[in-house]
N, C-alpha and C. Protein backbone atom coordinates (compact mmCIF):
# COMPACT_ATOMS: atom_id res chain seq x y z
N UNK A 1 -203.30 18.47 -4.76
CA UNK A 1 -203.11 19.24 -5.97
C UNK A 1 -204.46 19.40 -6.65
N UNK A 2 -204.99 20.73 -6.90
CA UNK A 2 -206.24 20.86 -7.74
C UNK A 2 -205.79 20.76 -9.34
N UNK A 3 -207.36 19.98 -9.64
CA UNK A 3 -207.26 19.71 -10.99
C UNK A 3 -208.45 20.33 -11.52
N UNK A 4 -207.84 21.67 -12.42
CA UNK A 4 -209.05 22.52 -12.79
C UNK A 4 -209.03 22.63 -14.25
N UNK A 5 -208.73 21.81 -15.10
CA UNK A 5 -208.73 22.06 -16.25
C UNK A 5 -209.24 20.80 -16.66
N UNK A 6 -210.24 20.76 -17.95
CA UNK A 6 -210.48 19.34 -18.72
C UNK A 6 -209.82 18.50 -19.35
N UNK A 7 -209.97 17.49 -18.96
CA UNK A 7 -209.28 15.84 -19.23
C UNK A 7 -209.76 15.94 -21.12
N UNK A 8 -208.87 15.80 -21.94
CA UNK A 8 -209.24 15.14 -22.90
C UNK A 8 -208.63 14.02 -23.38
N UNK A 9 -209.20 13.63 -24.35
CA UNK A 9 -208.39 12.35 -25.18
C UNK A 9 -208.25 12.30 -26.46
N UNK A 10 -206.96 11.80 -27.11
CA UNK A 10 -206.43 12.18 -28.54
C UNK A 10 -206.01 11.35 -28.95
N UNK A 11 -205.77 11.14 -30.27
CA UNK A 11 -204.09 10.25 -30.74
C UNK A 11 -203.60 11.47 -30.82
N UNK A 12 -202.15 10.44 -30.38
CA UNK A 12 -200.50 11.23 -29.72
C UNK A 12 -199.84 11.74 -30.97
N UNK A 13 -199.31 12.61 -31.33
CA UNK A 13 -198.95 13.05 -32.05
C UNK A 13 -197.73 13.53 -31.89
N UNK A 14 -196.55 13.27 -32.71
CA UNK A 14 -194.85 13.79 -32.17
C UNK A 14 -194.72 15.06 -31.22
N UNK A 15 -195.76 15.97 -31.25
CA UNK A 15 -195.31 17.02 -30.16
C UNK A 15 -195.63 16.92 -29.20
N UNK A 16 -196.31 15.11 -28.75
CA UNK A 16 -196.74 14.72 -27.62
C UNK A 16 -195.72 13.75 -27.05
N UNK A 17 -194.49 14.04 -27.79
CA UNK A 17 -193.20 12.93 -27.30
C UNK A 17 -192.57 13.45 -26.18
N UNK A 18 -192.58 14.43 -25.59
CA UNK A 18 -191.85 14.73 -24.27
C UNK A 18 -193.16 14.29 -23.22
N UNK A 19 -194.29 14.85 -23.24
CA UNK A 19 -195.37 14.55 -22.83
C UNK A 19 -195.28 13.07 -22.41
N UNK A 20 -195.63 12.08 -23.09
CA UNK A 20 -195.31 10.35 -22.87
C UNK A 20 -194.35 10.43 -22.89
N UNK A 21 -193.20 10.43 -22.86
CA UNK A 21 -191.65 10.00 -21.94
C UNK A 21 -191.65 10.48 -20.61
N UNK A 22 -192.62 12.06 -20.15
CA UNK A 22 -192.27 12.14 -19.17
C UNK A 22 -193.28 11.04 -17.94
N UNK A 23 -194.32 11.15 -18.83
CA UNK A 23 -195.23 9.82 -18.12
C UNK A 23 -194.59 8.56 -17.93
N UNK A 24 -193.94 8.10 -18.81
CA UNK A 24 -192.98 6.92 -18.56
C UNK A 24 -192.05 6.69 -17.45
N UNK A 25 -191.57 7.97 -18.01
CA UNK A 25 -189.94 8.08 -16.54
C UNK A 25 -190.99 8.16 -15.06
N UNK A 26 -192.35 8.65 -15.02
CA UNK A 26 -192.45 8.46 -13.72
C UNK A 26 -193.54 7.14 -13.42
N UNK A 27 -193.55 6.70 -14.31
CA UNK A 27 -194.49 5.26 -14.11
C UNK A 27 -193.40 3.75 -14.21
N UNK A 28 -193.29 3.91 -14.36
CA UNK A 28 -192.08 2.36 -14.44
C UNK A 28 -190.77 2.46 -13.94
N UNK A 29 -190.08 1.60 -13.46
CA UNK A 29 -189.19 0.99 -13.51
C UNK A 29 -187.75 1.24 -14.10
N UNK A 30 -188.00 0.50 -15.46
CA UNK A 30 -187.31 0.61 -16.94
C UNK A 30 -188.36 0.82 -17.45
N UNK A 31 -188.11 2.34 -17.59
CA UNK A 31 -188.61 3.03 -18.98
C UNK A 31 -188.14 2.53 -20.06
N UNK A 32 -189.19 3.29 -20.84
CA UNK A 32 -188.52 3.17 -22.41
C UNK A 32 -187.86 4.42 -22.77
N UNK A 33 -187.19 4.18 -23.72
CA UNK A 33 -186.38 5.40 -23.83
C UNK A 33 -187.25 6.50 -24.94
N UNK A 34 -187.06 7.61 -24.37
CA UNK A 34 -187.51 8.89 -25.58
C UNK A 34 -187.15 8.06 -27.59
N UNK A 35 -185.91 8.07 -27.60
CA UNK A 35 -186.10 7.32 -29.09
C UNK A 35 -187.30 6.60 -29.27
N UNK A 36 -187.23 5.38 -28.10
CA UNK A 36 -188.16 4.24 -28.96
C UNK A 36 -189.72 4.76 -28.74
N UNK A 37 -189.70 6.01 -28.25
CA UNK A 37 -191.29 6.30 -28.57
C UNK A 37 -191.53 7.09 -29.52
N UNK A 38 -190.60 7.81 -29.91
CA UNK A 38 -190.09 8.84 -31.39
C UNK A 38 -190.19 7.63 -32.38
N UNK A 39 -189.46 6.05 -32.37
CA UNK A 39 -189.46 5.54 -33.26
C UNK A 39 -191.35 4.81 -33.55
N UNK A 40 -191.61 4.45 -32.46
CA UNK A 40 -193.12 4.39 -32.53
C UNK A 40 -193.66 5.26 -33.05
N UNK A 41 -193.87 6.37 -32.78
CA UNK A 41 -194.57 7.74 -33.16
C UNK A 41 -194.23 8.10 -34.37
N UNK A 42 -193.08 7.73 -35.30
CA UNK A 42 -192.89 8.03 -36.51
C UNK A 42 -192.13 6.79 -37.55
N UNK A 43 -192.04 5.68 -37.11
CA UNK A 43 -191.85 4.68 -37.95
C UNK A 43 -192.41 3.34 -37.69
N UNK A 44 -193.50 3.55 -36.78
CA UNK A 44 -193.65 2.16 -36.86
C UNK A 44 -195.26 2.37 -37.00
N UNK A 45 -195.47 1.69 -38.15
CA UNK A 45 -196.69 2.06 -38.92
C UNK A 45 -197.57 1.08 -38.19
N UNK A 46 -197.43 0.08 -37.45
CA UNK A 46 -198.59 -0.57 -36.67
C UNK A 46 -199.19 -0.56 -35.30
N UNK A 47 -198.39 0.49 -35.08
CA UNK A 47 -198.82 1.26 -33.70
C UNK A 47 -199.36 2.76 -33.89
N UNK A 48 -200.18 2.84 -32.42
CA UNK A 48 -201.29 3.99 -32.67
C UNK A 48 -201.29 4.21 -31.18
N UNK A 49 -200.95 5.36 -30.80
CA UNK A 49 -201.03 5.97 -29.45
C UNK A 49 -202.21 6.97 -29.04
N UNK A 50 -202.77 6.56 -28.09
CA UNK A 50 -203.27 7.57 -27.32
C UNK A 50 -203.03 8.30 -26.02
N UNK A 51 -203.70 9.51 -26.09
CA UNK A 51 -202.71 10.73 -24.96
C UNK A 51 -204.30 10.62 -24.21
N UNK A 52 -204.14 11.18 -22.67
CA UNK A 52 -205.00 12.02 -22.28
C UNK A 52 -203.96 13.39 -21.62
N UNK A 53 -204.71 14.65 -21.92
CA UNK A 53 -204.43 15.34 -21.85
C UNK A 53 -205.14 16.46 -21.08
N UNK A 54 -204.56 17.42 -20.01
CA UNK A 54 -205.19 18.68 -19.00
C UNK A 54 -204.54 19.91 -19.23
N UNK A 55 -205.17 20.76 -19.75
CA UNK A 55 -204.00 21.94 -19.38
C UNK A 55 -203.09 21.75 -20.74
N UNK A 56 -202.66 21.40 -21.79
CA UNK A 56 -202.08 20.92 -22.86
C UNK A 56 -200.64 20.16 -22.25
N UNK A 57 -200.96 19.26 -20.81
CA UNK A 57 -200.36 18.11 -20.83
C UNK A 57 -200.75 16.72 -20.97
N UNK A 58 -199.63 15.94 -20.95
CA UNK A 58 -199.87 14.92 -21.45
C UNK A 58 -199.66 14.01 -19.96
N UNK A 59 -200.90 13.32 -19.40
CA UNK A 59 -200.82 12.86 -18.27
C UNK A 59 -201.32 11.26 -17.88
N UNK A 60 -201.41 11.19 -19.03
CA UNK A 60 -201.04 9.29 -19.34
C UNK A 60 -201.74 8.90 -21.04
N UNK A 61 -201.09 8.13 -21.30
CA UNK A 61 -200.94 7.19 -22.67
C UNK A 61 -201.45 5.74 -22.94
N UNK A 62 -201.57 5.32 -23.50
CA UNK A 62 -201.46 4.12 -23.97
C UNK A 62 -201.00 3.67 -25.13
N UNK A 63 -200.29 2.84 -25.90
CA UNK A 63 -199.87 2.57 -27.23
C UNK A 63 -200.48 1.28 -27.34
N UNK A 64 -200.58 0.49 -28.78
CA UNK A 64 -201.17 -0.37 -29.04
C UNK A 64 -200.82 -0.48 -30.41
N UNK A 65 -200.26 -1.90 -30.71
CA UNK A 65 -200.22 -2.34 -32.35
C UNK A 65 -200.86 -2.95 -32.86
N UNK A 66 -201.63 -2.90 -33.73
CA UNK A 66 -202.17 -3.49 -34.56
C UNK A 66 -201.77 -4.48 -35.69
N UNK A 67 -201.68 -5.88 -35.94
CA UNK A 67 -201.06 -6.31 -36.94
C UNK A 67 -201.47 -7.72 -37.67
N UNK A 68 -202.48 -7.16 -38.80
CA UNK A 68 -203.38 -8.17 -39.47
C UNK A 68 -204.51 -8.46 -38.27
N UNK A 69 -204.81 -9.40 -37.79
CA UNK A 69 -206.13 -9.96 -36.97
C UNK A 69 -205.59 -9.53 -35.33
N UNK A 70 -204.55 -9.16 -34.71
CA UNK A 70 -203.98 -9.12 -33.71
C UNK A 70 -203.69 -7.82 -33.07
N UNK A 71 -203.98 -7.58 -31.87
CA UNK A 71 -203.11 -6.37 -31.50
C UNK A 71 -202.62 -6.50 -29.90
N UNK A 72 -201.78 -5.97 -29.52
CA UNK A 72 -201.10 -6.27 -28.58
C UNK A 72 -200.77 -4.48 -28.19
N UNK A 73 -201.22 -4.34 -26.50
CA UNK A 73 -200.72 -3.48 -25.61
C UNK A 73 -199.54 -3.16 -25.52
N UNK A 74 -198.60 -2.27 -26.22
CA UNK A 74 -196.94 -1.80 -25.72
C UNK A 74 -196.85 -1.21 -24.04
N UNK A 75 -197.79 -0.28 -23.74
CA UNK A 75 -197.85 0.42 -22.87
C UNK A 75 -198.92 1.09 -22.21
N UNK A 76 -199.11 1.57 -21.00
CA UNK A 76 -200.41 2.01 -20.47
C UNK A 76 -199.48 2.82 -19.07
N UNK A 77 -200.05 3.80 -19.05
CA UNK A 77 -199.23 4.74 -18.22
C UNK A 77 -200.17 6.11 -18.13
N UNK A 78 -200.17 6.72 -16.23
CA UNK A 78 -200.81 7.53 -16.02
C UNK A 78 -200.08 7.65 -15.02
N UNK A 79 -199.74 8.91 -14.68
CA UNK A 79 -198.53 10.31 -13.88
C UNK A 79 -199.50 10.04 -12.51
N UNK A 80 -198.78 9.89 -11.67
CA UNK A 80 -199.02 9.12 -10.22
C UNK A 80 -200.22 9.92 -9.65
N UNK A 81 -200.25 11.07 -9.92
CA UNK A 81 -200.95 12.06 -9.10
C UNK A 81 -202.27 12.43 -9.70
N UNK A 82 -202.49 11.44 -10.56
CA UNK A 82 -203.59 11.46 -11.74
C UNK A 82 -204.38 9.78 -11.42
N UNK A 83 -203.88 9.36 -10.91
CA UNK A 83 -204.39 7.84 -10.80
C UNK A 83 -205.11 8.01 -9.40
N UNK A 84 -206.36 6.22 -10.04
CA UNK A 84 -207.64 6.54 -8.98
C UNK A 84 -208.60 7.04 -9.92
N UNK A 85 -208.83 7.11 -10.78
CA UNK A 85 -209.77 8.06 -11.40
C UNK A 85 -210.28 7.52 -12.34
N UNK A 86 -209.72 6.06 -12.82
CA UNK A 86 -210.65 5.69 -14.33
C UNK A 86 -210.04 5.83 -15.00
N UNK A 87 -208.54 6.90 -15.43
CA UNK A 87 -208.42 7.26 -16.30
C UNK A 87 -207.46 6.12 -17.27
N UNK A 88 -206.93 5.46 -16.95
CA UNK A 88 -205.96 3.87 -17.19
C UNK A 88 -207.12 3.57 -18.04
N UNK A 89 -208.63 2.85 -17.36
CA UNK A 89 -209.32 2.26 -17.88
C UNK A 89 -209.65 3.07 -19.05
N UNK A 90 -210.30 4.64 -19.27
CA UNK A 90 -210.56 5.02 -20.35
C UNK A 90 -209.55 4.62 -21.17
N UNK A 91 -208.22 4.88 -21.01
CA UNK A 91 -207.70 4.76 -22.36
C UNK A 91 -207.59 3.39 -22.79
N UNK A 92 -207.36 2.33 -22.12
CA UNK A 92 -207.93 0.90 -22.30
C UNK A 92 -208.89 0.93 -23.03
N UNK A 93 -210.29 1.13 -22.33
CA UNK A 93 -211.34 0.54 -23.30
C UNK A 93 -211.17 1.18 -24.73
N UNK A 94 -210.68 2.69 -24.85
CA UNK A 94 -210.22 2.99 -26.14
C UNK A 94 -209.62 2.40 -27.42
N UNK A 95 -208.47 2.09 -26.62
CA UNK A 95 -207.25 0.93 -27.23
C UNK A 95 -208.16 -0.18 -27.80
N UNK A 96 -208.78 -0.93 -27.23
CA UNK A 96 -209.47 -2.13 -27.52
C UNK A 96 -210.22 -1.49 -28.62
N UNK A 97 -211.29 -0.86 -28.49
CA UNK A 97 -212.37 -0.02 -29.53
C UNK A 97 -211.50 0.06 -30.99
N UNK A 98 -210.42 1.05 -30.70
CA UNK A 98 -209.94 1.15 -31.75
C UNK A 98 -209.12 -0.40 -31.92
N UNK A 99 -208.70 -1.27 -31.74
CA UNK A 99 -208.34 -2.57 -32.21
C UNK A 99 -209.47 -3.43 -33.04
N UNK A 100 -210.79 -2.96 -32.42
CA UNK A 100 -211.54 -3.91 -32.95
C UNK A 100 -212.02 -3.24 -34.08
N UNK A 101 -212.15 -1.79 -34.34
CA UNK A 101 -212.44 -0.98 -35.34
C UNK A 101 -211.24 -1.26 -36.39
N UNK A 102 -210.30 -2.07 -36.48
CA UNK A 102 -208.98 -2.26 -37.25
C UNK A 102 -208.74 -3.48 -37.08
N UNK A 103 -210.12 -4.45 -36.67
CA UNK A 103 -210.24 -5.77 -37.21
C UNK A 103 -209.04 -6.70 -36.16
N UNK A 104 -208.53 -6.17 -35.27
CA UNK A 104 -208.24 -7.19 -34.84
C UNK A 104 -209.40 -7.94 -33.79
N UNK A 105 -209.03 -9.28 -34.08
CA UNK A 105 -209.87 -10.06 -33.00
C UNK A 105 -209.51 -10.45 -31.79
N UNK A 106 -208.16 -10.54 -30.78
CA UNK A 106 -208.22 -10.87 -29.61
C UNK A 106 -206.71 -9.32 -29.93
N UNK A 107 -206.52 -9.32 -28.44
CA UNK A 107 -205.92 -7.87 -27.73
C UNK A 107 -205.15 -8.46 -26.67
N UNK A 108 -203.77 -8.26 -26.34
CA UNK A 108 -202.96 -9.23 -25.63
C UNK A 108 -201.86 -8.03 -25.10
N UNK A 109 -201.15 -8.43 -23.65
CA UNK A 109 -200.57 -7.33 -23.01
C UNK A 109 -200.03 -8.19 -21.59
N UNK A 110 -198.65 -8.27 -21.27
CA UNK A 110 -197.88 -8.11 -20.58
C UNK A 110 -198.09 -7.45 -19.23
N UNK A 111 -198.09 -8.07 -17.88
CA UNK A 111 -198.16 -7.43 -16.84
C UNK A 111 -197.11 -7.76 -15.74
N UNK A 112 -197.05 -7.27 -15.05
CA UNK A 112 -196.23 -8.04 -14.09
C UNK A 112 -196.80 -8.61 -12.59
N UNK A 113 -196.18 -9.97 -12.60
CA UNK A 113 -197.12 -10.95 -11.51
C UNK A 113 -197.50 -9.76 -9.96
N UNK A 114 -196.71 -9.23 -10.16
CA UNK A 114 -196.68 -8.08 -8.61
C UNK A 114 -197.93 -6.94 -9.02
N UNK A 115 -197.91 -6.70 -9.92
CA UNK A 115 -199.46 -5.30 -10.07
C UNK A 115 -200.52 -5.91 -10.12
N UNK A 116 -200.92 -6.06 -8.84
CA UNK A 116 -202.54 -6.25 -9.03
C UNK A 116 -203.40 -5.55 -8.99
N UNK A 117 -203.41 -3.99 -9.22
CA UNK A 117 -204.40 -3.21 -9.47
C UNK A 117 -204.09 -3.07 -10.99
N UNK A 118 -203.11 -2.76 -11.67
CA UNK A 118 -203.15 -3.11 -13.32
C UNK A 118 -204.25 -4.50 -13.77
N UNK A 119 -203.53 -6.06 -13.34
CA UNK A 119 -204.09 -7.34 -12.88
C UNK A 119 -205.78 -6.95 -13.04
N UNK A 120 -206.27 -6.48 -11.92
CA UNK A 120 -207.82 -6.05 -11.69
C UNK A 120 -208.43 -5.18 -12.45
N UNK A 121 -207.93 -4.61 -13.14
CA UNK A 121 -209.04 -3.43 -14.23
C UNK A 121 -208.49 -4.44 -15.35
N UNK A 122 -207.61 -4.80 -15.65
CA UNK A 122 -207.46 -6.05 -17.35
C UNK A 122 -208.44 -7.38 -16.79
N UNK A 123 -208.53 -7.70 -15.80
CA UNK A 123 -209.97 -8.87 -15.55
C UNK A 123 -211.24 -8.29 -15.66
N UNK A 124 -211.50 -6.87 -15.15
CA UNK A 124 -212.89 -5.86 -15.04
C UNK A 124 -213.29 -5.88 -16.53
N UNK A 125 -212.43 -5.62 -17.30
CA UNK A 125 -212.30 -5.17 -18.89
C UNK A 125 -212.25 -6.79 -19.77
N UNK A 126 -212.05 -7.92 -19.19
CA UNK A 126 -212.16 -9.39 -19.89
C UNK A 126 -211.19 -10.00 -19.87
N UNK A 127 -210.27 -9.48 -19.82
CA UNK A 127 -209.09 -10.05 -19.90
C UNK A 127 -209.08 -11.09 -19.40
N UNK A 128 -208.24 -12.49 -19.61
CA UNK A 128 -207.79 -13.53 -19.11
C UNK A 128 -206.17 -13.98 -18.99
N UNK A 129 -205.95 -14.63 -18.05
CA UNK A 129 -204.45 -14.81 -18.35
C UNK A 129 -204.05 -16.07 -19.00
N UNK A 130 -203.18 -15.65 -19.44
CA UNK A 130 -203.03 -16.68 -20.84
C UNK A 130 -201.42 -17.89 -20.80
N UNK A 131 -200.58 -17.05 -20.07
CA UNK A 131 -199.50 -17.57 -19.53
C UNK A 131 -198.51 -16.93 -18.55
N UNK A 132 -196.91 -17.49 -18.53
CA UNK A 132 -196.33 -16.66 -17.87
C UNK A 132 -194.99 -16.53 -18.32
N UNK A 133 -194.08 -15.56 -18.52
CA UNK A 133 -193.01 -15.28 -19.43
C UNK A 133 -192.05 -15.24 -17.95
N UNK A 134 -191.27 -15.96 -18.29
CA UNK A 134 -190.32 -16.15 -16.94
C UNK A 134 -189.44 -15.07 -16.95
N UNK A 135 -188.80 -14.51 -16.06
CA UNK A 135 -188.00 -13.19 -15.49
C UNK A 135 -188.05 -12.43 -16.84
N UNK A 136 -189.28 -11.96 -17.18
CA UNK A 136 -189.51 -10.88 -18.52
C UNK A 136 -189.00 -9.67 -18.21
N UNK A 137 -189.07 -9.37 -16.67
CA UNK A 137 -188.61 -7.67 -16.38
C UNK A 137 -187.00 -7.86 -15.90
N UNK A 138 -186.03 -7.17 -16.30
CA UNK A 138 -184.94 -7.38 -16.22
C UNK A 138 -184.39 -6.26 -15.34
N UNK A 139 -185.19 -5.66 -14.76
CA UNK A 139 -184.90 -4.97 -13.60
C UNK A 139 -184.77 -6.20 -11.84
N UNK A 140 -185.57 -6.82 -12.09
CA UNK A 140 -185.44 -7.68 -10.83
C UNK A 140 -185.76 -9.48 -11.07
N UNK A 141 -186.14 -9.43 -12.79
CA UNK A 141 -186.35 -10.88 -13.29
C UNK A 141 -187.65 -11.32 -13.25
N UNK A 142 -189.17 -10.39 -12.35
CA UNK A 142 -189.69 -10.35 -12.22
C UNK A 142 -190.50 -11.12 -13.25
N UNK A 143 -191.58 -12.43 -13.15
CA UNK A 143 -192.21 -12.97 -14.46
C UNK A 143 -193.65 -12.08 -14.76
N UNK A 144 -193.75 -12.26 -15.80
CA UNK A 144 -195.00 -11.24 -16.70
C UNK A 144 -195.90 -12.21 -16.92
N UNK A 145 -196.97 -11.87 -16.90
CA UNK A 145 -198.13 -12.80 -17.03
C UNK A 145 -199.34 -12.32 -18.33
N UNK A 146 -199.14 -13.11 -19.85
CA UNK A 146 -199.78 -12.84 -20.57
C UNK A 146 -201.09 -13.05 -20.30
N UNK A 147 -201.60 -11.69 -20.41
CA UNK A 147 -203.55 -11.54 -20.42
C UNK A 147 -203.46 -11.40 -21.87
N UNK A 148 -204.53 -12.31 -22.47
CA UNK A 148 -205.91 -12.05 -23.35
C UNK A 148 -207.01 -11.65 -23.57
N UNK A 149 -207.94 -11.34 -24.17
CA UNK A 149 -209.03 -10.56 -24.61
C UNK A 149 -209.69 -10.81 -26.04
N UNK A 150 -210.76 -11.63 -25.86
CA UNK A 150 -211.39 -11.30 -27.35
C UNK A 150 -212.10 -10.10 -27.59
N UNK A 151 -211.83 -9.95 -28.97
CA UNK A 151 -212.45 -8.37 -29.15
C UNK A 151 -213.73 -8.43 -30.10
C-alpha cells in the first residue's frame, strides 16, 4: 500500500473519535469501546490524547493522564499497516514530553507479558518494569507487567 500523503501529529479532538476507535478495533484484542473514548475526549479532564494523522486520517493514538505528580499511559495504538516506522515511538516520546511539561515526575503503563516489541521500544525509551498484575487481560487472563519511567 503506498503512503503518499504527510504524517502529522495533533491533540485528538472529538471529530477524531471514529478515527481512534477505528485504530482500536484493529489493534487489540478487547477494545475499548467508542463511549469510553467519547468519555475521555470530553469528560475526563486528566487525560490528553494524541492523533497521528495522513490524508485527514487518524492512524494511531496515544492517550495519557495526567494527575498531580503522576501520569499513566491508557493507550498506544497504530493501524497494522502503518507499523515499523517509529511511529508508536513518536507518539510515546510525545506523551512523556507533554507529562513532564505538566509536571508529572515518573510515567507508568501496562503491557502485556506476550508483546515484546511494545516490551522493547518502553525499555529503548527508559522504561523499567516495575511489577506484574496477575490475569489483567480478561480476554485470555493474560498477566500485565507494570513499566516505569522517570520523567
Amino acid at each position: 500500500m503506498e503512503k503518499t500523503g504527510k504524517i502529522t501529529l495533533r491533540k485528538a479532538t472529538l471529530a477524531d473519535l471514529d478515527g481512534i476507535y477505528n485504530v482500536e478495533m484493529h489493534s487489540f484484542t478487547m477494545p475499548w469501546t467508542r463511549e469510553a473514548f467519547y468519555n475521555e475526549l470530553v469528560h475526563n479532564h486528566f487525560a490528553m490524547y494524541l492523533v497521528l494523522v495522513e490524508n485527514e486520517k487518524v492512524i494511531g493514538y496515544c492517550g495519557v493522564w495526567v494527575i498531580v505528580d503522576e501520569a499513566h499511559v491508557t493507550n498506544l495504538a497504530v493501524l497494522p499497516e502503518y507499523r515499523g516506522r517509529k511511529l508508536g515511538e513518536t507518539l510515546l516520546k510525545n506523551v512523556m514530553a507533554y507529562a513532564a511539561l505538566n509536571h508529572a515526575k515518573t510515567l507508568s503503563l501496562e503491557v502485556r507479558v506476550s508483546n515484546m516489541i511494545a516490551r522493547s521500544l518502553y525499555r529503548k525509551l527508559g522504561f523499567r518494569e516495575g511489577g506484574i498484575r496477575k490475569g489483567y487481560y480478561t480476554d485470555n487472563y493474560e498477566d500485565a507487567i507494570v513499566m516505569w519511567v522517570n520523567l
